[in-house]
C-alpha atoms as a PDB file:
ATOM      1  CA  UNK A   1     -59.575 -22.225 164.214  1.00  0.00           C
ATOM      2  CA  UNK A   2     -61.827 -24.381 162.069  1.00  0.00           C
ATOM      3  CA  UNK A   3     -64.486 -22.004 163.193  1.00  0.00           C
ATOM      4  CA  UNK A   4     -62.739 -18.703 162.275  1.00  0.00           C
ATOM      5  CA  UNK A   5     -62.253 -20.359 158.953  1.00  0.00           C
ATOM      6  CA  UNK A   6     -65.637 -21.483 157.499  1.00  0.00           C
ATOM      7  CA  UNK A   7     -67.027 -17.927 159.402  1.00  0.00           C
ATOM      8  CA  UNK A   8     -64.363 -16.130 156.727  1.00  0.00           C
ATOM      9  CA  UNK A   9     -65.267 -18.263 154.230  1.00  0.00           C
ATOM     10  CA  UNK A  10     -69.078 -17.619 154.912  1.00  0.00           C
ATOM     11  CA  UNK A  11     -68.227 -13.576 154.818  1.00  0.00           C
ATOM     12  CA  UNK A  12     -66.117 -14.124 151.375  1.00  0.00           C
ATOM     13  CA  UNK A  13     -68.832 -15.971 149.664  1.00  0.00           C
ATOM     14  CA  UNK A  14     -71.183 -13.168 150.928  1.00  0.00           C
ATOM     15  CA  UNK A  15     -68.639 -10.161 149.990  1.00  0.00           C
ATOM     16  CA  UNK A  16     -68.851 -12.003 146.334  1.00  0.00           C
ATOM     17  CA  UNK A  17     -72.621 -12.618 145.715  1.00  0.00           C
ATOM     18  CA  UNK A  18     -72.897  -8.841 146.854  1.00  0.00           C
ATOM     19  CA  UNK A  19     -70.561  -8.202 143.818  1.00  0.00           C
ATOM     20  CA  UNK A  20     -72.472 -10.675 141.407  1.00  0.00           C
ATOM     21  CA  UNK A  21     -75.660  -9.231 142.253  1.00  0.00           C
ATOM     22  CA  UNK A  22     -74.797  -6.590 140.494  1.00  0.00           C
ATOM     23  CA  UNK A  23     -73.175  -8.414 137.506  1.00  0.00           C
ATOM     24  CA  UNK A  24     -75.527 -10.747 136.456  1.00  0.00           C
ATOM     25  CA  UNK A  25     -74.184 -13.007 138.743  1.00  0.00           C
ATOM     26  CA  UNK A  26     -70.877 -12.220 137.475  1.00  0.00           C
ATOM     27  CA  UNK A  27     -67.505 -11.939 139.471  1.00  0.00           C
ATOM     28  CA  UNK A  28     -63.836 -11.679 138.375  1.00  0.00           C
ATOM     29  CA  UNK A  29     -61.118 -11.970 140.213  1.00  0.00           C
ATOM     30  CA  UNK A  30     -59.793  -8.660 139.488  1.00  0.00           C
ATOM     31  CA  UNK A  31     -63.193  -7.569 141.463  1.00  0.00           C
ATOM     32  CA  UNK A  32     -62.750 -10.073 144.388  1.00  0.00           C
ATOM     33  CA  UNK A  33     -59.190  -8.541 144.769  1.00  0.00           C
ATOM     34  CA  UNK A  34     -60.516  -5.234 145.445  1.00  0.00           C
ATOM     35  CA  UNK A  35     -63.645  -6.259 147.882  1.00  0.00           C
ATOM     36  CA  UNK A  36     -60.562  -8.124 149.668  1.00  0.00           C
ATOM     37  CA  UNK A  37     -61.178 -11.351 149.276  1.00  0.00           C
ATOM     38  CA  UNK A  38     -57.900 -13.355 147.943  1.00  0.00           C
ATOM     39  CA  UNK A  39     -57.273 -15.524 144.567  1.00  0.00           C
ATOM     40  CA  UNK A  40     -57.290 -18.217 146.758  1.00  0.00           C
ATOM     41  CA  UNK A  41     -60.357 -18.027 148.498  1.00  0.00           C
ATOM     42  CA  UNK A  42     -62.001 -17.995 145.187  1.00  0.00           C
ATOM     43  CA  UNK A  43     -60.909 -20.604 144.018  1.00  0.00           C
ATOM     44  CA  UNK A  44     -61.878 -22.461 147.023  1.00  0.00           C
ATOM     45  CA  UNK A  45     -65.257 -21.658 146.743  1.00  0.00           C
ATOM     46  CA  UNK A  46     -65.121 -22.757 143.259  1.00  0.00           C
ATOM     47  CA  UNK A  47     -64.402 -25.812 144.329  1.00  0.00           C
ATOM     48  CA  UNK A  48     -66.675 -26.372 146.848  1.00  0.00           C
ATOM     49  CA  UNK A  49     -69.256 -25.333 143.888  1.00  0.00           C
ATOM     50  CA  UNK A  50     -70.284 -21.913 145.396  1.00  0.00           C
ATOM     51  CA  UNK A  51     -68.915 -20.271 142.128  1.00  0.00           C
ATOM     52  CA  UNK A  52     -68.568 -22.005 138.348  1.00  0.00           C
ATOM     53  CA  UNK A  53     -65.679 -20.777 136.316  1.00  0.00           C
ATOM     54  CA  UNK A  54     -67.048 -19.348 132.949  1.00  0.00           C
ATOM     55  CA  UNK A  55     -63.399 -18.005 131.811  1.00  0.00           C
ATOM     56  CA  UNK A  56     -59.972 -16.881 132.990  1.00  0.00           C
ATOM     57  CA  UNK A  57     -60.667 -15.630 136.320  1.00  0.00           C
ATOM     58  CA  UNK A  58     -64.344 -15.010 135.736  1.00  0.00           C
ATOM     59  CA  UNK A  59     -67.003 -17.154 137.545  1.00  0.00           C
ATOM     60  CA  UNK A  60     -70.554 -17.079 137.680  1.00  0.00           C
ATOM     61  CA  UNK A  61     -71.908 -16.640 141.807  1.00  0.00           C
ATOM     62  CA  UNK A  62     -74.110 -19.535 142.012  1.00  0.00           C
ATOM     63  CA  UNK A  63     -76.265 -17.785 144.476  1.00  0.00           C
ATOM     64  CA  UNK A  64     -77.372 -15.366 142.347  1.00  0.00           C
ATOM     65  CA  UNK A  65     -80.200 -16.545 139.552  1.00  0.00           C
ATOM     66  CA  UNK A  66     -78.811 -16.409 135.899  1.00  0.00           C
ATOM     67  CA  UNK A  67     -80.586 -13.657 134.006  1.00  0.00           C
ATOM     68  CA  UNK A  68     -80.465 -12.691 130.721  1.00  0.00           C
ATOM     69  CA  UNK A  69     -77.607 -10.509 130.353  1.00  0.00           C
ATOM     70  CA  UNK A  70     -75.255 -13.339 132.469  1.00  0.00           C
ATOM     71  CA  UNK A  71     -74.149 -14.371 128.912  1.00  0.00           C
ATOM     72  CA  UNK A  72     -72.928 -11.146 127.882  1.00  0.00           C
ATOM     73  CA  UNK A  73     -71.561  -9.878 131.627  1.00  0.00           C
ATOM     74  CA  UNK A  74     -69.520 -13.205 131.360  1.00  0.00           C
ATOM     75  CA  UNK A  75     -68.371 -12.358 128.231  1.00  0.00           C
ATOM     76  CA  UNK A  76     -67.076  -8.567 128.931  1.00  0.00           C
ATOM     77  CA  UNK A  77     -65.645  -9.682 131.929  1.00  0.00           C
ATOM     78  CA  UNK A  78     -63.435 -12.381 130.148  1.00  0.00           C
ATOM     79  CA  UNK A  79     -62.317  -9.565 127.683  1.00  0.00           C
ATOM     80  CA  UNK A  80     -61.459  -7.105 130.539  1.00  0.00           C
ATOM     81  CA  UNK A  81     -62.538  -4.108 131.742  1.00  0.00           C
ATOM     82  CA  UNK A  82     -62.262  -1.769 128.769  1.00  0.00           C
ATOM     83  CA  UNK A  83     -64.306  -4.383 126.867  1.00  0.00           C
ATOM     84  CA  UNK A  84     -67.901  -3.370 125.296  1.00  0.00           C
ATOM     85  CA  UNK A  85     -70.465  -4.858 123.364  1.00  0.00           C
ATOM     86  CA  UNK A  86     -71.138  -3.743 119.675  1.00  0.00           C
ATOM     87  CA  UNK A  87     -72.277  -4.393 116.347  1.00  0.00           C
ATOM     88  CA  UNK A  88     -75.890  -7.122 115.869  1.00  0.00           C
ATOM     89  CA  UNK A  89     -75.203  -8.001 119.824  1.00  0.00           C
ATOM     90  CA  UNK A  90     -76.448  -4.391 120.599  1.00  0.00           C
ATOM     91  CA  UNK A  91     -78.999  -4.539 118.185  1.00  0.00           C
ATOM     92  CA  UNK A  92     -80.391  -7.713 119.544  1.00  0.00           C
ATOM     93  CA  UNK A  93     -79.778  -6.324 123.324  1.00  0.00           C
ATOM     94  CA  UNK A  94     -82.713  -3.665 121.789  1.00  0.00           C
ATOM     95  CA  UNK A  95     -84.496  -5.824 119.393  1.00  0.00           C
ATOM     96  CA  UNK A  96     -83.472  -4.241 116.761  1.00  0.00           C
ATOM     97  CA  UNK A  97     -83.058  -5.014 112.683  1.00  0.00           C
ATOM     98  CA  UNK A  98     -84.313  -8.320 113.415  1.00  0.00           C
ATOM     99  CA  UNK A  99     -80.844  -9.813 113.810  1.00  0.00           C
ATOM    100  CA  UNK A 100     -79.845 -12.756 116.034  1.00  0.00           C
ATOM    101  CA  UNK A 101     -76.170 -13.092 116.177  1.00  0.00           C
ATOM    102  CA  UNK A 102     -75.244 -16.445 116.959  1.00  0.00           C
ATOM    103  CA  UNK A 103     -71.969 -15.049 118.578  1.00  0.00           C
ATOM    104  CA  UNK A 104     -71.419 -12.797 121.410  1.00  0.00           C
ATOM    105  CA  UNK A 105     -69.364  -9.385 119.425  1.00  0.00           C
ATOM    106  CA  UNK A 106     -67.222  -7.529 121.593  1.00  0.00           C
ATOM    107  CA  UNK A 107     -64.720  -4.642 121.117  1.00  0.00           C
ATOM    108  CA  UNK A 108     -61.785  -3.751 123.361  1.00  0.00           C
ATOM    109  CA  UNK A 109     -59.448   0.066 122.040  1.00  0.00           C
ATOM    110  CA  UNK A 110     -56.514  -1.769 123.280  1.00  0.00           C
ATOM    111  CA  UNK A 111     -54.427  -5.398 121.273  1.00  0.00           C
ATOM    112  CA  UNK A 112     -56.012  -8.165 122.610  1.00  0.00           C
ATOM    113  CA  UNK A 113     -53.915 -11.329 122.038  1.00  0.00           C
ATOM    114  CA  UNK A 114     -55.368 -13.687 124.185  1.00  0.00           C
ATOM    115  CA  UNK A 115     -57.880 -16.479 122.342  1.00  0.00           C
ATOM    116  CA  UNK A 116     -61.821 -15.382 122.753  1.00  0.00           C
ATOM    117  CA  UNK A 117     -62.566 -16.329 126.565  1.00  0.00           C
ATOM    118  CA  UNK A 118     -65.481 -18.377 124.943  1.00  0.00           C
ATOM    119  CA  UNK A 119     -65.994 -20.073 121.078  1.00  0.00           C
ATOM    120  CA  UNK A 120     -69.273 -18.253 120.900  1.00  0.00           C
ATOM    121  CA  UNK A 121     -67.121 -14.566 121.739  1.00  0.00           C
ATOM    122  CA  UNK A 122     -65.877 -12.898 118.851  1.00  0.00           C
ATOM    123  CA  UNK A 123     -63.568  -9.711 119.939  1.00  0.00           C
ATOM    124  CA  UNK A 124     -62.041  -7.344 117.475  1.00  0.00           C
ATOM    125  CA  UNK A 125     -60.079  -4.378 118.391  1.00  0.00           C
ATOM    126  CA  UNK A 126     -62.006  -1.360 117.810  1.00  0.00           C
ATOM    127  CA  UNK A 127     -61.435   2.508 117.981  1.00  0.00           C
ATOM    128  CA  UNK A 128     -64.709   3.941 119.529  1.00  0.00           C
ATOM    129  CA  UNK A 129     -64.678   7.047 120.947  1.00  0.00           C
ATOM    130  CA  UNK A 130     -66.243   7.647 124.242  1.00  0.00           C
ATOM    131  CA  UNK A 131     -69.193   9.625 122.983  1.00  0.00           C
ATOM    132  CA  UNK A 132     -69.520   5.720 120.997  1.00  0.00           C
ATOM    133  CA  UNK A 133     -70.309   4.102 124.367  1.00  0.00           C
ATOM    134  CA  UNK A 134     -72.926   3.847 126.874  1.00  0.00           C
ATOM    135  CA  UNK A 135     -74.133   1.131 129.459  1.00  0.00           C
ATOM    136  CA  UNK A 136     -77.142  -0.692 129.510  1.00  0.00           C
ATOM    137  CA  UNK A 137     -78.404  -2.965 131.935  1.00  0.00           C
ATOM    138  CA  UNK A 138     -75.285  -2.489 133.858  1.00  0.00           C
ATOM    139  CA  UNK A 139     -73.385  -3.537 130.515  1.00  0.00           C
ATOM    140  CA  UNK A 140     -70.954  -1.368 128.653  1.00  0.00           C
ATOM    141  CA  UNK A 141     -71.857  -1.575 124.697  1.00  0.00           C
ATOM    142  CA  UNK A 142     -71.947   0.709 121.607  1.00  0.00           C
ATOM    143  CA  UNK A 143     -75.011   3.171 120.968  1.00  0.00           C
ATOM    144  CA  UNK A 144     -77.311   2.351 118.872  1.00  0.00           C
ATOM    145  CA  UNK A 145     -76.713   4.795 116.892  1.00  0.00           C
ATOM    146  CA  UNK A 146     -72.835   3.225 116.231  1.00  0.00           C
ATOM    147  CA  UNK A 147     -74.345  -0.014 115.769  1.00  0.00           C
ATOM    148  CA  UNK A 148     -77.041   0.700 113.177  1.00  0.00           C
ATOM    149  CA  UNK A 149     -74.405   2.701 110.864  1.00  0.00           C
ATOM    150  CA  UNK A 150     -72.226   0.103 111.490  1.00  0.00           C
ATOM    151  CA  UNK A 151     -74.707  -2.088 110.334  1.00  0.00           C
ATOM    152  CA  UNK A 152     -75.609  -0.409 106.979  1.00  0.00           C
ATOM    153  CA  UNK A 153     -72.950  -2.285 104.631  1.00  0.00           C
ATOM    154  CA  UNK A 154     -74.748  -5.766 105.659  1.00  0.00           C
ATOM    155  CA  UNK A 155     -78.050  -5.509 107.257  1.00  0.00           C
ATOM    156  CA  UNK A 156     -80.822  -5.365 104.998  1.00  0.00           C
ATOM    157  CA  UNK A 157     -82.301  -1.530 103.936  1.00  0.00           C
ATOM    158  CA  UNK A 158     -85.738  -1.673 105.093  1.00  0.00           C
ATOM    159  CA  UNK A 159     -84.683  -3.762 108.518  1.00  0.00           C
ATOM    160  CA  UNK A 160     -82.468  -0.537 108.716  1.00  0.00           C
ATOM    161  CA  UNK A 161     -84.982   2.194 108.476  1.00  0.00           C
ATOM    162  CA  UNK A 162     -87.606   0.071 110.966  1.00  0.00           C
ATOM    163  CA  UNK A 163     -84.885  -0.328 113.304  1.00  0.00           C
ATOM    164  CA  UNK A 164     -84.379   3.640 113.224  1.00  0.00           C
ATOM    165  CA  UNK A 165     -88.311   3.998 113.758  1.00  0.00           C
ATOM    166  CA  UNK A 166     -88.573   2.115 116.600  1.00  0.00           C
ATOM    167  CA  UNK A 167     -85.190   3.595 117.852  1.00  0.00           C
ATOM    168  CA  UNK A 168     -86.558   6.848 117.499  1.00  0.00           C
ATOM    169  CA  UNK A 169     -90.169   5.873 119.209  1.00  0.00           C
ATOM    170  CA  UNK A 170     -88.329   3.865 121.860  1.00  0.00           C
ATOM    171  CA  UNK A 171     -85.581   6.913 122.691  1.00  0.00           C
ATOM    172  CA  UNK A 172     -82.761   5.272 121.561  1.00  0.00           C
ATOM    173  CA  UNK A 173     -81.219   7.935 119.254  1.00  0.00           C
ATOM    174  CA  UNK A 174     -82.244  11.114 118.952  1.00  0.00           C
ATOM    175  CA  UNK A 175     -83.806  13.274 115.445  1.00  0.00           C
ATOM    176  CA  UNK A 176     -80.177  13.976 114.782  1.00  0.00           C
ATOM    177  CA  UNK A 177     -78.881  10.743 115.015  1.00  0.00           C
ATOM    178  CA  UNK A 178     -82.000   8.828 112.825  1.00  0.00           C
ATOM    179  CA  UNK A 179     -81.285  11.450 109.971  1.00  0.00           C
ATOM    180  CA  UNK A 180     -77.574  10.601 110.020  1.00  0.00           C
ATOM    181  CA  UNK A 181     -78.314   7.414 109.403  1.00  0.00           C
ATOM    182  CA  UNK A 182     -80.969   7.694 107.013  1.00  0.00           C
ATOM    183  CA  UNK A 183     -78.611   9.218 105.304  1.00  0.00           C
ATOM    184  CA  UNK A 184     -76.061   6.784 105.825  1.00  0.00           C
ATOM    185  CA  UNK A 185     -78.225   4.398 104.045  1.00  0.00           C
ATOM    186  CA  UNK A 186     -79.306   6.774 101.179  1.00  0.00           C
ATOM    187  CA  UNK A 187     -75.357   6.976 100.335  1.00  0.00           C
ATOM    188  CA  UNK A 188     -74.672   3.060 100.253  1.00  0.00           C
ATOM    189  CA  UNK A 189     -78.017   3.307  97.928  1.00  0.00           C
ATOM    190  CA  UNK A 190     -76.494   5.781  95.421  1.00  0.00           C
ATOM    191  CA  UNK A 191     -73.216   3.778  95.480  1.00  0.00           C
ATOM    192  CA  UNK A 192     -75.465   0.254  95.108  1.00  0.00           C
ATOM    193  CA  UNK A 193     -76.793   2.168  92.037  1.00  0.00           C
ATOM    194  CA  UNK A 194     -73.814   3.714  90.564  1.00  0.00           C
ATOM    195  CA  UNK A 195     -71.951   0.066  90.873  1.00  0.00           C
ATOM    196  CA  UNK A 196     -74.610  -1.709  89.133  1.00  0.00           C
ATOM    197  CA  UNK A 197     -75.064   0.651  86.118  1.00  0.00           C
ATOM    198  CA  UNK A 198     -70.906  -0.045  85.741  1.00  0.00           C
END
């Protein structure tokens, strides 16, 4: 019996580090749930140190090597599965603007009530449309086109138009896209302008 026990619990942990392999080392229990491996399992592994809890039924696989985008998968997946990545964390995600957020920004369409799964996650609700979205590195976020116009109201002007340069050179947005917000940024000029002369 003890046997048949440890051999499940050997196939669980596997079942999991197949999932966090592919998340940054990142499993929820939502996920577990549907690879069929029970709440309580987890959490017995979790004790037994195989996983660390990060938030609310999120854990980090400790057989799979942190990465750089662990932070942020950890994040989304304490939000919840419509959750996304915006604003300066995208832009730093590309290198872009020269910002360096010193909290993780995501967005969720639907009322989140709960506290921030972490104190360095900041989640507002926000109504992006799908054509707003995209994945990178396995992580759902804004484009860069949303965050750079998003951007425009704080972010410096000429961190702006290098950050749609390199966009541009890089494949990140498209001609369209880097004259919309060009323009974007000539039309918080004019209004710069015609507050100042008031």
């Amino acid at each position: 019996m003890d046997l048949q026990r440890e051999g499940a619990g050997m196939t669980y942990r596997h079942d999991l580090w197949e999932i966090a392999a592919e998340n940054h080392g990142i499993v929820t229990t939502r996920q577990a749930d549907d690879a069929g491996v029970p709440a309580v399992e987890v959490r017995k592994l979790a004790s037994r140190t195989a996983l660390e809890r990060v938030g609310h039924g999120v854990y980090r696989h400790r057989g799979v090597p942190v990465d750089e985008w662990t932070e942020l998968a950890a994040a989304l997946a304490g939000v919840g599965e419509d959750a996304f990545l915006e604003g300066d964390t995208v832009l730093a995600m590309f290198g872009l603007a020269l910002v360096n957020p010193h909290k993780i920004h995501v967005g969720t369409r639907r009322r989140w009530r709960n506290q921030p799964p972490r104190n360095t996650v900041v989640t507002v609700r926000s109504d992006v449309t799908e054509d707003d979205l995209t994945t990178h590195q396995g992580l759902r976020c804004v484009t860069v086109r949303r965050a750079l116009i998003e951007g425009i109201p704080r972010l410096i002007r000429e961190r702006v138009l290098d950050a749609v340069t390199d966009a541009r050179r890089r494949d990140l947005i498209d001609e369209l896209e880097a004259t919309e917000i060009i323009g974007a940024v000539a039309g918080r000029d004019r209004l710069l302008a015609l507050a100042t002369r008031n």
